[in-house]
PDB file of N, CA and C in Angstrom:
ATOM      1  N   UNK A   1      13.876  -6.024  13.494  1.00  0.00           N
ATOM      2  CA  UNK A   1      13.801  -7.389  13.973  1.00  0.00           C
ATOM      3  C   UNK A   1      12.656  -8.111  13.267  1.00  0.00           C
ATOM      4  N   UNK A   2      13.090  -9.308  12.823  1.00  0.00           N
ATOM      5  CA  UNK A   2      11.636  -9.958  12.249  1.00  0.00           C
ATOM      6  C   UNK A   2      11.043 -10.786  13.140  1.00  0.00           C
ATOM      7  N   UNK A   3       9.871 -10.890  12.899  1.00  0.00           N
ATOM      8  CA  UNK A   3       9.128 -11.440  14.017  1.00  0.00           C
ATOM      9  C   UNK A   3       8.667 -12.620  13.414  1.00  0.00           C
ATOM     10  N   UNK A   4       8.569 -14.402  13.710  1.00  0.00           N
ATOM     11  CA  UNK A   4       7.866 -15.321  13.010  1.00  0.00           C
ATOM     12  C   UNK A   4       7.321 -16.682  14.079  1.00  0.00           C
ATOM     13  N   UNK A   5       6.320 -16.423  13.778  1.00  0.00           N
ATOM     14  CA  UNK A   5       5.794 -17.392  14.951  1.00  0.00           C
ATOM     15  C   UNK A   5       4.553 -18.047  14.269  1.00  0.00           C
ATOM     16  N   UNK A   6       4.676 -19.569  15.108  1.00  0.00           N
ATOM     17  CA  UNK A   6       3.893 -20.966  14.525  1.00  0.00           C
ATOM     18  C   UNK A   6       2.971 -21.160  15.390  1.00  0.00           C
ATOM     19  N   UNK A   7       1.735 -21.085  15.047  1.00  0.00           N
ATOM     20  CA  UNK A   7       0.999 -21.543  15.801  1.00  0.00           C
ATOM     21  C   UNK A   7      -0.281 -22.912  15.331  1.00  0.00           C
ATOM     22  N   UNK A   8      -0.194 -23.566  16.233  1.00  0.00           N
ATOM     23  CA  UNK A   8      -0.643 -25.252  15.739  1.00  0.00           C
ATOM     24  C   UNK A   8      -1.907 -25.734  16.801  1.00  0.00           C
ATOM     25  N   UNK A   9      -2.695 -25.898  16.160  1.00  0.00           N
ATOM     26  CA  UNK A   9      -4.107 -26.525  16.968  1.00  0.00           C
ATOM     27  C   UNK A   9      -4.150 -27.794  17.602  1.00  0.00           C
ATOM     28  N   UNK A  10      -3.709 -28.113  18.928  1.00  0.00           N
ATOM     29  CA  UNK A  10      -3.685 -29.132  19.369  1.00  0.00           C
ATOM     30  C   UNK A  10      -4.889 -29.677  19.633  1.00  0.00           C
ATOM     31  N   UNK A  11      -6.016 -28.977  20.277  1.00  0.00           N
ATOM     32  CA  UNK A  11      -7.343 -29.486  20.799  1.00  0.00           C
ATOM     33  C   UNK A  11      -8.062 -28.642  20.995  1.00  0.00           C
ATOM     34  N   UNK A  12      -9.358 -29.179  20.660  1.00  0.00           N
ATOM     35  CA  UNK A  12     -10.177 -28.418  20.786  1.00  0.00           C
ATOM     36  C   UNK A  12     -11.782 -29.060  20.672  1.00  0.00           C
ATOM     37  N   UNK A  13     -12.825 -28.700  21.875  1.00  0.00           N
ATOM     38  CA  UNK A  13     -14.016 -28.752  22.177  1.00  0.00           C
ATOM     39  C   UNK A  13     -14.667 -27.674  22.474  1.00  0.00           C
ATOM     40  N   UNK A  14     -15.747 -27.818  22.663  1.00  0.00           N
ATOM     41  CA  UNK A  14     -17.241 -26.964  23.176  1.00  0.00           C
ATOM     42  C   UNK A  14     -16.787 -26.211  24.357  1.00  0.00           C
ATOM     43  N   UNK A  15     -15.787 -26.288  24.904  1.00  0.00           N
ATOM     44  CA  UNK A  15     -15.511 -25.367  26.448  1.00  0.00           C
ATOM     45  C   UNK A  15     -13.742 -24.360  26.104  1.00  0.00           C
ATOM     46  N   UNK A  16     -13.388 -25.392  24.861  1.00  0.00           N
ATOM     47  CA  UNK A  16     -11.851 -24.618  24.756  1.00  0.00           C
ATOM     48  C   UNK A  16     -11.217 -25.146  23.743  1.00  0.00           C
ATOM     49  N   UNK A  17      -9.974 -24.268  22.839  1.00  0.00           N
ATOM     50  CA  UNK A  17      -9.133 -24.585  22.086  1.00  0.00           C
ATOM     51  C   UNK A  17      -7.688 -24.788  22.632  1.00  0.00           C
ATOM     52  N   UNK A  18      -6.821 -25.454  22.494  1.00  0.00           N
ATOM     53  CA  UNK A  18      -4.950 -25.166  22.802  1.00  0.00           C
ATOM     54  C   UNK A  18      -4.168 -25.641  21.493  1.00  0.00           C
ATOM     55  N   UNK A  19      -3.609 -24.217  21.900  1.00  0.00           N
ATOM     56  CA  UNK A  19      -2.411 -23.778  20.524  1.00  0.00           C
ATOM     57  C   UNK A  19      -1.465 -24.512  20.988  1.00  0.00           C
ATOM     58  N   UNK A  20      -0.340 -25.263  20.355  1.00  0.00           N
ATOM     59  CA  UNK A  20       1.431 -24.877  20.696  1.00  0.00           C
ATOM     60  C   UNK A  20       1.740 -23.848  19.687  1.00  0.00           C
ATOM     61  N   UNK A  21       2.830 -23.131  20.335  1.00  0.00           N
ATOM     62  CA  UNK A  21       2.905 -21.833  19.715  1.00  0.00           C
ATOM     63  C   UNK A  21       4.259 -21.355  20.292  1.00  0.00           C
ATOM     64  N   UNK A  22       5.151 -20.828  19.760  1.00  0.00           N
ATOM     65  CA  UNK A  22       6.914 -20.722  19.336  1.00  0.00           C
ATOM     66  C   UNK A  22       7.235 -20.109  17.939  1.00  0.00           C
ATOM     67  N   UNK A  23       8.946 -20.422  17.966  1.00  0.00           N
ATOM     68  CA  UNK A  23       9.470 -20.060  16.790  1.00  0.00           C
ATOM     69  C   UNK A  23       9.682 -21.144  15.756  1.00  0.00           C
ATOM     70  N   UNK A  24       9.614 -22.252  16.634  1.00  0.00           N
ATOM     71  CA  UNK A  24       9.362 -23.230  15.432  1.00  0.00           C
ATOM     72  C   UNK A  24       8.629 -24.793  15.915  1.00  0.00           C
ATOM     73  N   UNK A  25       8.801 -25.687  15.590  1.00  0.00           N
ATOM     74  CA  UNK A  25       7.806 -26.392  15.482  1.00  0.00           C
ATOM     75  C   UNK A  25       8.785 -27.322  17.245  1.00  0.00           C
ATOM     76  N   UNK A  26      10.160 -27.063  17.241  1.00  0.00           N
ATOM     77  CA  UNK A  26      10.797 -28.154  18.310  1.00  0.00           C
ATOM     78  C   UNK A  26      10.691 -27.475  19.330  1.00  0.00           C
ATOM     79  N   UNK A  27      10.566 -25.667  19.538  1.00  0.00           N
ATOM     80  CA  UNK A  27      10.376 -25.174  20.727  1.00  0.00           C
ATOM     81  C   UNK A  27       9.234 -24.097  20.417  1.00  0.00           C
ATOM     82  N   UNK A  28       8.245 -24.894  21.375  1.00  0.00           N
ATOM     83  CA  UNK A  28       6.894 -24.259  21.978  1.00  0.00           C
ATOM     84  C   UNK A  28       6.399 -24.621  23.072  1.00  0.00           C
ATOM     85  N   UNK A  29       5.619 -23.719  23.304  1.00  0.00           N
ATOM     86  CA  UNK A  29       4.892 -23.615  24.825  1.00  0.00           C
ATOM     87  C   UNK A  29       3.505 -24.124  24.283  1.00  0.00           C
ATOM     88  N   UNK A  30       2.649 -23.791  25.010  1.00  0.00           N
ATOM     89  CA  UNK A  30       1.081 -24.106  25.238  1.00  0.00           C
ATOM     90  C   UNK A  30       0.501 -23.063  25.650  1.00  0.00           C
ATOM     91  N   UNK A  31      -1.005 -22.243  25.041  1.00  0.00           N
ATOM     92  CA  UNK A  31      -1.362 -21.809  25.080  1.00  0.00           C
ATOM     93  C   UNK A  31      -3.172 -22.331  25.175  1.00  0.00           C
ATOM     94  N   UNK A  32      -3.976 -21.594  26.166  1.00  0.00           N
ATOM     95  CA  UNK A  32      -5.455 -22.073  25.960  1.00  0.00           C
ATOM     96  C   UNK A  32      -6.438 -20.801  25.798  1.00  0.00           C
ATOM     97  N   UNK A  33      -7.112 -21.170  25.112  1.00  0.00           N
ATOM     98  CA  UNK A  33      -8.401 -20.451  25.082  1.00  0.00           C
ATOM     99  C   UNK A  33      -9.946 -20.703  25.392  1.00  0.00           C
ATOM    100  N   UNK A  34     -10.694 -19.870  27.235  1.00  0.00           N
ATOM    101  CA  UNK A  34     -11.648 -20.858  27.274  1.00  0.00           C
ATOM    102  C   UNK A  34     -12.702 -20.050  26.923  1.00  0.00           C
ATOM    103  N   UNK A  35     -13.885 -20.769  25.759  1.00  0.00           N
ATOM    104  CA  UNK A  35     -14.844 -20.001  25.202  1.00  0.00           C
ATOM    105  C   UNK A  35     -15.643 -19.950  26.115  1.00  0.00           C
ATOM    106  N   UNK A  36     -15.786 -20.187  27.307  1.00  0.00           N
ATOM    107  CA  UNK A  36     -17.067 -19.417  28.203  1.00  0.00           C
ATOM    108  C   UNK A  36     -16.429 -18.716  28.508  1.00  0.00           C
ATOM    109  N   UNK A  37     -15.348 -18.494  29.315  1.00  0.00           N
ATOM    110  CA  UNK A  37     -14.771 -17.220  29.896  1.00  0.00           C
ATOM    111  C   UNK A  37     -14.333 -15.724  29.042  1.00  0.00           C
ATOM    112  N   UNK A  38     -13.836 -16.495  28.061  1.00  0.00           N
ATOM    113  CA  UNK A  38     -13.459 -15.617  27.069  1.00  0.00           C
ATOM    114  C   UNK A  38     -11.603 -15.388  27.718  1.00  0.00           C
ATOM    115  N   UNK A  39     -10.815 -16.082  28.849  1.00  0.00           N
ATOM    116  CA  UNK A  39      -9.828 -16.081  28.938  1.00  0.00           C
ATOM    117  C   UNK A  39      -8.928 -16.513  28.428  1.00  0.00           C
ATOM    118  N   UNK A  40      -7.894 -16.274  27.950  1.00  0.00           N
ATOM    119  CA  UNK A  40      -6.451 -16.185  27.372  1.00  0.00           C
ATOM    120  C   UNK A  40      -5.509 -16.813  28.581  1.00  0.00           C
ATOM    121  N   UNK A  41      -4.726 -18.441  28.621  1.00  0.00           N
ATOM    122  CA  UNK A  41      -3.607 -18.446  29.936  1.00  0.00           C
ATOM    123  C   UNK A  41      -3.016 -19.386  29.018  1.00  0.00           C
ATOM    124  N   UNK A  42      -1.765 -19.189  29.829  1.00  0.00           N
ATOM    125  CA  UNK A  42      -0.699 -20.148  29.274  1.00  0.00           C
ATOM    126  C   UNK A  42      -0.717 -21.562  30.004  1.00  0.00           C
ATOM    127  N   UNK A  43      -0.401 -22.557  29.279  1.00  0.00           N
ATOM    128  CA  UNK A  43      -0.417 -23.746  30.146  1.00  0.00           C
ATOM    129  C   UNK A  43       1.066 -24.272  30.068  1.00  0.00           C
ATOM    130  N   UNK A  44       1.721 -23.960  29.331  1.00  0.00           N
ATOM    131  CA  UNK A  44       3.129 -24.444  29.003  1.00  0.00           C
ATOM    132  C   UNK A  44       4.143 -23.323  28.559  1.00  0.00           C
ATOM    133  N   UNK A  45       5.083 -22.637  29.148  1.00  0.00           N
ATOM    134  CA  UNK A  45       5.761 -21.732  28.760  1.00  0.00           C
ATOM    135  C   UNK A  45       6.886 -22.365  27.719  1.00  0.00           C
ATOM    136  N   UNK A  46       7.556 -21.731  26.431  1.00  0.00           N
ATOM    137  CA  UNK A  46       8.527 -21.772  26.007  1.00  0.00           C
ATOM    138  C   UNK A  46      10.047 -21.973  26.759  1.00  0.00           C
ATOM    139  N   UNK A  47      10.798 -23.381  26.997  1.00  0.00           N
ATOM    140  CA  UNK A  47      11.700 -23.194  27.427  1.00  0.00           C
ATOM    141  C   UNK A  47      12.955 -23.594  26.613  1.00  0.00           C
ATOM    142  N   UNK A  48      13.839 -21.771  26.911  1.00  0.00           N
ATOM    143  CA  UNK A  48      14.353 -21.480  26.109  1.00  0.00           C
ATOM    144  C   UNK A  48      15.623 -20.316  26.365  1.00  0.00           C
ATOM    145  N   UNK A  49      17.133 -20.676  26.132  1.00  0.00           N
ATOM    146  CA  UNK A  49      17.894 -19.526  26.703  1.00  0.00           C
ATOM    147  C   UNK A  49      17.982 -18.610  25.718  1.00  0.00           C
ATOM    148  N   UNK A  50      17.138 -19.137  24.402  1.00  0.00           N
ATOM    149  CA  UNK A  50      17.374 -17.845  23.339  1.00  0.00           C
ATOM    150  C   UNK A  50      16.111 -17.229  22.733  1.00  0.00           C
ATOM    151  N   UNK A  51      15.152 -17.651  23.126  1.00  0.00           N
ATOM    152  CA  UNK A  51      13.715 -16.978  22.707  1.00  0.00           C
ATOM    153  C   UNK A  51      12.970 -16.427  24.566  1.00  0.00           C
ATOM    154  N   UNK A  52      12.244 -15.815  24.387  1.00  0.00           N
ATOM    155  CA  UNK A  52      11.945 -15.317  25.949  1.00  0.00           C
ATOM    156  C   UNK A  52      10.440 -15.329  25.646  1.00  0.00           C
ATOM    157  N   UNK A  53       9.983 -16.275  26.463  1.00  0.00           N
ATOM    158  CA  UNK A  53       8.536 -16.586  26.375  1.00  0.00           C
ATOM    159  C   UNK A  53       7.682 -15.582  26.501  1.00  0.00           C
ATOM    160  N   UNK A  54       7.750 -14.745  26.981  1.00  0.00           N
ATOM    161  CA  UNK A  54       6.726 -13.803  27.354  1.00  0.00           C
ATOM    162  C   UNK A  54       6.168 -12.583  25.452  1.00  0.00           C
ATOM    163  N   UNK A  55       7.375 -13.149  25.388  1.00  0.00           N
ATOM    164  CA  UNK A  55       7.148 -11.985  23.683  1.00  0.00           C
ATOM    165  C   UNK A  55       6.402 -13.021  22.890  1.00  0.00           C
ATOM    166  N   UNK A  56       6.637 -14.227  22.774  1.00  0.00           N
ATOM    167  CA  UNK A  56       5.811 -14.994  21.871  1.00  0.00           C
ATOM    168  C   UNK A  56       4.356 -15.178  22.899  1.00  0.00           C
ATOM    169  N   UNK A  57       4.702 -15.639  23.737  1.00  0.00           N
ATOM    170  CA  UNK A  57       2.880 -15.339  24.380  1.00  0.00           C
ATOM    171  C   UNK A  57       2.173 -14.388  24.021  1.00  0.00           C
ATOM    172  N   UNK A  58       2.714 -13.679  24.289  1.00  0.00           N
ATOM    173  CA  UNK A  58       1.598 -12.013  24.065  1.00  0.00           C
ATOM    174  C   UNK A  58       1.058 -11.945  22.219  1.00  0.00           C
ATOM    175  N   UNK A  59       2.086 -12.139  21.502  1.00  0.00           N
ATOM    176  CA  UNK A  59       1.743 -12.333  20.145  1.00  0.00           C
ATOM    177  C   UNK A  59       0.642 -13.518  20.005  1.00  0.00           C
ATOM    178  N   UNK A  60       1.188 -14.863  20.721  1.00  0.00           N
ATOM    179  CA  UNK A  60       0.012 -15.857  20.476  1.00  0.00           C
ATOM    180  C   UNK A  60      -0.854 -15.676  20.697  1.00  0.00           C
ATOM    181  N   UNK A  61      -1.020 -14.797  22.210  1.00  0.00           N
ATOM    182  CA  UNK A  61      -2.987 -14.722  22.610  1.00  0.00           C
ATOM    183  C   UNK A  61      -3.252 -13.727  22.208  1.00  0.00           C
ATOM    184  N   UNK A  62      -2.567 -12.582  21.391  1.00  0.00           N
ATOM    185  CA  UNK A  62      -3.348 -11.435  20.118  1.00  0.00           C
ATOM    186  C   UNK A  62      -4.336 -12.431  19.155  1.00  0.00           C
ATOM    187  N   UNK A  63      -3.217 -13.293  19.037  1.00  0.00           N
ATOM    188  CA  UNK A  63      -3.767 -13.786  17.757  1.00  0.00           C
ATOM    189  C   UNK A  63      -5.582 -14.813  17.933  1.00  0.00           C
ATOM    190  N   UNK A  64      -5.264 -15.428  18.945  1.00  0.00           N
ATOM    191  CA  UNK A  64      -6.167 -16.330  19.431  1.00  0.00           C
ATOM    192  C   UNK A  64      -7.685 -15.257  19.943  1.00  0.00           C
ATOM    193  N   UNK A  65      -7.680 -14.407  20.391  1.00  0.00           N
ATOM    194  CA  UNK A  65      -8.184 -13.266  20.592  1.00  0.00           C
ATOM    195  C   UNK A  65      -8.752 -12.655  19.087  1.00  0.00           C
ATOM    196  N   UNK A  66      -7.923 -12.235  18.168  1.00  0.00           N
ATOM    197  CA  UNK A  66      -8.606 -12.058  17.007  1.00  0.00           C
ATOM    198  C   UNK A  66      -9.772 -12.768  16.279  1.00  0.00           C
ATOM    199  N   UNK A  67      -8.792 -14.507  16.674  1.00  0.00           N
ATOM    200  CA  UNK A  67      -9.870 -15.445  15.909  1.00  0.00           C
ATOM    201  C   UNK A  67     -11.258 -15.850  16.558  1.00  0.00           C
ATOM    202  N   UNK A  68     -10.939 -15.522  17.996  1.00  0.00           N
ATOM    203  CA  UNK A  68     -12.141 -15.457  18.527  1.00  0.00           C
ATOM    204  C   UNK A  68     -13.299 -14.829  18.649  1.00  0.00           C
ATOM    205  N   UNK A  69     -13.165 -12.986  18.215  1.00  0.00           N
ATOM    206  CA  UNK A  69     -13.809 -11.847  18.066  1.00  0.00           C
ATOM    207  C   UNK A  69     -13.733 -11.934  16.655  1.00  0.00           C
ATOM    208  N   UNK A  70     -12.704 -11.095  16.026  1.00  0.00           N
ATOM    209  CA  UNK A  70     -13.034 -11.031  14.430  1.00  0.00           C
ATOM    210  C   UNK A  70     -13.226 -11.862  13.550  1.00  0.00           C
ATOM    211  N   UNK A  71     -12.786 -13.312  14.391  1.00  0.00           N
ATOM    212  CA  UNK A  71     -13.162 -14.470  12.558  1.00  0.00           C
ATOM    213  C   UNK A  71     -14.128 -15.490  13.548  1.00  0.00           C
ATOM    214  N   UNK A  72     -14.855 -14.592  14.147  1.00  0.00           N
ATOM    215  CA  UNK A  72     -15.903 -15.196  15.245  1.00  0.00           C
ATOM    216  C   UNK A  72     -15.895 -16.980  15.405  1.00  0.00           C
ATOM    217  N   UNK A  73     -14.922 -17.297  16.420  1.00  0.00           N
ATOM    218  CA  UNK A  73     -14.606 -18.280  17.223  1.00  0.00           C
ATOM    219  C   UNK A  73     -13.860 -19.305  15.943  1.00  0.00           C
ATOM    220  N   UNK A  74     -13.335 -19.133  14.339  1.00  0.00           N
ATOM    221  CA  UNK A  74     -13.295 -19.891  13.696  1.00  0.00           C
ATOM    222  C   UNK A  74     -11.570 -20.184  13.743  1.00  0.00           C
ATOM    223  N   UNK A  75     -11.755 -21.685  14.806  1.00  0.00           N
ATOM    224  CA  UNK A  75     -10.009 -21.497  15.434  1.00  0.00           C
ATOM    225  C   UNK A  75      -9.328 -22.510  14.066  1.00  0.00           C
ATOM    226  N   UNK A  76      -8.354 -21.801  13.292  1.00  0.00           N
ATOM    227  CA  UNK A  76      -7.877 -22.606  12.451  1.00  0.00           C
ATOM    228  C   UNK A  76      -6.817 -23.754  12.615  1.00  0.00           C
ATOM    229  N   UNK A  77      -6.540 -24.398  12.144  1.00  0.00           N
ATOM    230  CA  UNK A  77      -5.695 -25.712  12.439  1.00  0.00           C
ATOM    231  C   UNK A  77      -4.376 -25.108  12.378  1.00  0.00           C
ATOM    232  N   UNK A  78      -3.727 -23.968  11.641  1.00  0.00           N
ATOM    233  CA  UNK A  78      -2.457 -23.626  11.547  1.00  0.00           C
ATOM    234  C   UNK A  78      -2.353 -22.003  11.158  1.00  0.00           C
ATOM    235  N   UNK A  79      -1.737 -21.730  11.949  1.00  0.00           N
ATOM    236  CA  UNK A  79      -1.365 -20.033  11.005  1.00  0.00           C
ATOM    237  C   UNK A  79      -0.039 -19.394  11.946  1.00  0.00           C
ATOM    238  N   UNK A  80       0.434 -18.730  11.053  1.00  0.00           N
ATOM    239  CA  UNK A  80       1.840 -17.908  11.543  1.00  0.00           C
ATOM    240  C   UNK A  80       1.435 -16.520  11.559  1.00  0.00           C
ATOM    241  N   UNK A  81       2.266 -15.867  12.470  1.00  0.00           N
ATOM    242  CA  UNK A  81       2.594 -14.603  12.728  1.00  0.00           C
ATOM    243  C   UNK A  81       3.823 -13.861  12.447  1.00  0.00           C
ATOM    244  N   UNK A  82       4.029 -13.110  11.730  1.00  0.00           N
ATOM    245  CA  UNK A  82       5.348 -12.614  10.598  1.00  0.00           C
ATOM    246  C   UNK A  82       4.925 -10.832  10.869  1.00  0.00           C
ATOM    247  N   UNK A  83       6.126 -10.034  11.224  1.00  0.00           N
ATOM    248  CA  UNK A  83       6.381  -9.116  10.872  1.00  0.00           C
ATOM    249  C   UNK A  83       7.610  -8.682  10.468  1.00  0.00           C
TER     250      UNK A  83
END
C-alpha cells in the first residue's frame, strides 16, 4: 500500500502551530500542536467514506512530533509523508 500525505501550515504563534493534513489538498482535517504542553490533538477530523481519519492522524502527529524534538521546534510551511 502506498502511503502519501500533505501536510500544510496554517498557523502558527508562541503557544502553537496547526497543520491541515490529508491525502490531498480538498480533503483534510486539522491538526494542533501546543508548544507548552508538548500535546498532539486533532481539531478537525478528515471527512471521508474513503480515507479513515484515524490512519492519517497518527502519521500527521508522528510527523509534527519529529519536527518538534528532532528538527527542534522548526515547523515547516509544507512537507509530505510517502511510503
Amino acid at each position: 500500500m502506498v502511503v502519501f500525505i500533505i501536510m500544510t501550515k496554517e498557523y502558527e504563534n508562541e503557544q502553537k502551530v496547526v497543520y491541515k493534513y490529508g491525502p490531498d489538498e480538498k480533503i483534510s482535517g486539522t491538526i494542533e500542536y501546543n508548544k507548552d504542553s508538548g500535546m498532539i490533538s486533532q481539531q478537525e477530523p478528515i471527512v471521508s467514506e474513503f480515507y479513515p481519519d484515524e490512519f492519517f492522524f497518527k502519521r500527521a502527529g508522528r510527523r509534527l512530533a519529529r519536527m518538534a524534538i528532532k528538527d527542534n521546534g522548526n515547523f515547516v510551511e509544507r512537507t509530505t509523508i510517502e511510503s
